[in-house]
C-alpha atoms as a PDB file:
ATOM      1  CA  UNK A   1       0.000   0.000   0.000  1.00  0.00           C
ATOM      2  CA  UNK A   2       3.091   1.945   1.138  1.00  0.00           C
ATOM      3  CA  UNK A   3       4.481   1.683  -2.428  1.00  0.00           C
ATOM      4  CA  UNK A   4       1.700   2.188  -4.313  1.00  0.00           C
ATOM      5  CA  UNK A   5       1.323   5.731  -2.483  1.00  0.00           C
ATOM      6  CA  UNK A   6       5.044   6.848  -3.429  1.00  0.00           C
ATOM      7  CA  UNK A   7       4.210   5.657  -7.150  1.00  0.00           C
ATOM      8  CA  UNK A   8       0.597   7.750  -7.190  1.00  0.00           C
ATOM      9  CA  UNK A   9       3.556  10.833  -5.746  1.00  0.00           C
ATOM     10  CA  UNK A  10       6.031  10.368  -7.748  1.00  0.00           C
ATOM     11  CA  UNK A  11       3.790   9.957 -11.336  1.00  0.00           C
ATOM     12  CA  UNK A  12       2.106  13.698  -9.630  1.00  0.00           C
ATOM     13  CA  UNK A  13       5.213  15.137  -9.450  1.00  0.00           C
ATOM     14  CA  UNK A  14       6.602  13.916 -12.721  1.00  0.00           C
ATOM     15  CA  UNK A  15       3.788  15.346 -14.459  1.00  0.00           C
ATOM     16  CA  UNK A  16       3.879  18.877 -12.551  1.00  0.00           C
ATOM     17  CA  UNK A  17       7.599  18.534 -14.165  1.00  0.00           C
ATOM     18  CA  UNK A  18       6.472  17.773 -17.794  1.00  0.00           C
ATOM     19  CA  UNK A  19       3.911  20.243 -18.107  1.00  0.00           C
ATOM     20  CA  UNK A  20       6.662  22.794 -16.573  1.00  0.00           C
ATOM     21  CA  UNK A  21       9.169  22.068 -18.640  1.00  0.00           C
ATOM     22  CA  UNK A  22       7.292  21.193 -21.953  1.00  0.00           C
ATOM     23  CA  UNK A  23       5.887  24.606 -22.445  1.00  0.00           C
ATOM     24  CA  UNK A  24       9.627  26.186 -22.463  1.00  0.00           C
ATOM     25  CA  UNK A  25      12.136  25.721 -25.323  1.00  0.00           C
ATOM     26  CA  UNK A  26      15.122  24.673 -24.686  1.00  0.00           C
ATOM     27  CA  UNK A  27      18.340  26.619 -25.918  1.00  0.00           C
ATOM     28  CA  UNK A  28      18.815  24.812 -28.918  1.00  0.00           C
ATOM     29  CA  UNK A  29      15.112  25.503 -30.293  1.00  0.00           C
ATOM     30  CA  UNK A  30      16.005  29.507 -29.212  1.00  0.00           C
ATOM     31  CA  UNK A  31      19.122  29.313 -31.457  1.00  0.00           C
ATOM     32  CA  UNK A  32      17.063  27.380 -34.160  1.00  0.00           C
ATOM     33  CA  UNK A  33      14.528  30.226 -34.322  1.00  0.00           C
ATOM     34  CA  UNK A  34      17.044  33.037 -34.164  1.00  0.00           C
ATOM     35  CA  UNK A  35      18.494  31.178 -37.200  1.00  0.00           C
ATOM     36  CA  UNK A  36      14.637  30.759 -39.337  1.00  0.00           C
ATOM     37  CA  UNK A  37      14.525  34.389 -38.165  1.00  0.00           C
ATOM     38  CA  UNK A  38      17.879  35.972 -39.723  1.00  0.00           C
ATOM     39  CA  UNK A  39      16.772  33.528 -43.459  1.00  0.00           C
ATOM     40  CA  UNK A  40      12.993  35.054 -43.207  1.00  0.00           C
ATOM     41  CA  UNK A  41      14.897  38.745 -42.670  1.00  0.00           C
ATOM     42  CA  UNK A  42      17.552  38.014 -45.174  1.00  0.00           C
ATOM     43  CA  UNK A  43      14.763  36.497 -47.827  1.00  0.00           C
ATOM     44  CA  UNK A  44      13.042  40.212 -47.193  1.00  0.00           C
ATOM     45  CA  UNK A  45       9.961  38.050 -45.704  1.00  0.00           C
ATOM     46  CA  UNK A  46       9.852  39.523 -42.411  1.00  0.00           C
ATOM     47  CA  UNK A  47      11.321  43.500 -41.254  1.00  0.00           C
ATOM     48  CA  UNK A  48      14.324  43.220 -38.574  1.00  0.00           C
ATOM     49  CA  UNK A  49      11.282  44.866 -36.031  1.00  0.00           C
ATOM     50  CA  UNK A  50       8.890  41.970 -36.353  1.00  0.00           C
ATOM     51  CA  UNK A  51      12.025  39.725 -35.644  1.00  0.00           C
ATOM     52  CA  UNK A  52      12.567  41.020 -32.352  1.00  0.00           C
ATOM     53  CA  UNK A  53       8.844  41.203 -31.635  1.00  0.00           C
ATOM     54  CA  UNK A  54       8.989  37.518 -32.112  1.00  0.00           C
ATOM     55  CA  UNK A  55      12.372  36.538 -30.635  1.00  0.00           C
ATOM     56  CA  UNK A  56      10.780  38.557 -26.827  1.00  0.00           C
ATOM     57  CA  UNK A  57       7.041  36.827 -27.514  1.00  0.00           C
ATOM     58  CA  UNK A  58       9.174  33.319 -27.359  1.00  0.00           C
ATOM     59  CA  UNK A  59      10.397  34.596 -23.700  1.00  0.00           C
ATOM     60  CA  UNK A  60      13.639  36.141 -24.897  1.00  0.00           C
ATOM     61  CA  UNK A  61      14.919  39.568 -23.411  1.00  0.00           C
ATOM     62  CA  UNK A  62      16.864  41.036 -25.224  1.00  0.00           C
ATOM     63  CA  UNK A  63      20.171  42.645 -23.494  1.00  0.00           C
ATOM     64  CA  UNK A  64      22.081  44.314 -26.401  1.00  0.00           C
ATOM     65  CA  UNK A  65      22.274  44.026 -30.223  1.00  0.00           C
ATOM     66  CA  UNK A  66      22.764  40.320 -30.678  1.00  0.00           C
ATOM     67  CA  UNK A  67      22.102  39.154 -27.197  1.00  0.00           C
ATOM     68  CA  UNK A  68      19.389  37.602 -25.846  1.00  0.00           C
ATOM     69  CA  UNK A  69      18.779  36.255 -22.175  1.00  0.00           C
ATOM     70  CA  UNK A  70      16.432  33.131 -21.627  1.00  0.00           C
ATOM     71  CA  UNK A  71      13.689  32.970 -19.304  1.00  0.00           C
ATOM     72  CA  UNK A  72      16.090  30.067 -17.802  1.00  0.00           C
ATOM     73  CA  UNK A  73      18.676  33.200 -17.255  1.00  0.00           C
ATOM     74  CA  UNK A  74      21.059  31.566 -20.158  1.00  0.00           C
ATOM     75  CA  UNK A  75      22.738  34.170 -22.536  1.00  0.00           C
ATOM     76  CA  UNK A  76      22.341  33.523 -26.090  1.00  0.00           C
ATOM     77  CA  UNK A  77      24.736  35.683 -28.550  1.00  0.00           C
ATOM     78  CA  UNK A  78      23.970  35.739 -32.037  1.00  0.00           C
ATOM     79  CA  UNK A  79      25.512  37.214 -34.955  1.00  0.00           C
END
């Protein structure tokens, strides 16, 4: 009975975790839309403003030209 308690807990707390975690990207999917961003800019598809109007609605702040802070606190630096 014990055990099945902790496993009821632990599956809880594992899903808390997911549904955390799974609405955040992860540094890698930051740099990958930094880098769609810069081809839809350089393709004259999308202005260098809406860029950075996307870049902070995906939870980026931006510090200075070419970096970017992550909710997470990581520092991206793009070129």
């Amino acid at each position: 009975m014990l055990i099945s308690r902790n496993k009821t807990k632990l599956r809880y707390i594992i899903g808390i975790i997911n549904k955390v975690t799974s609405n955040m990207l992860i540094t890698a999917e930051y740099l990958h839309l930094v880098k769609i961003l810069d081809k839809l800019v350089a393709a004259n598809q999308l202005t260098k403003d809406e860029k950075l109007v996307l870049l902070h609605k995906s939870g980026l702040t931006k510090l200075k030209d070419g970096v970017w802070k992550e909710p997470s606190g990581a520092i991206l630096t793009s070129n």
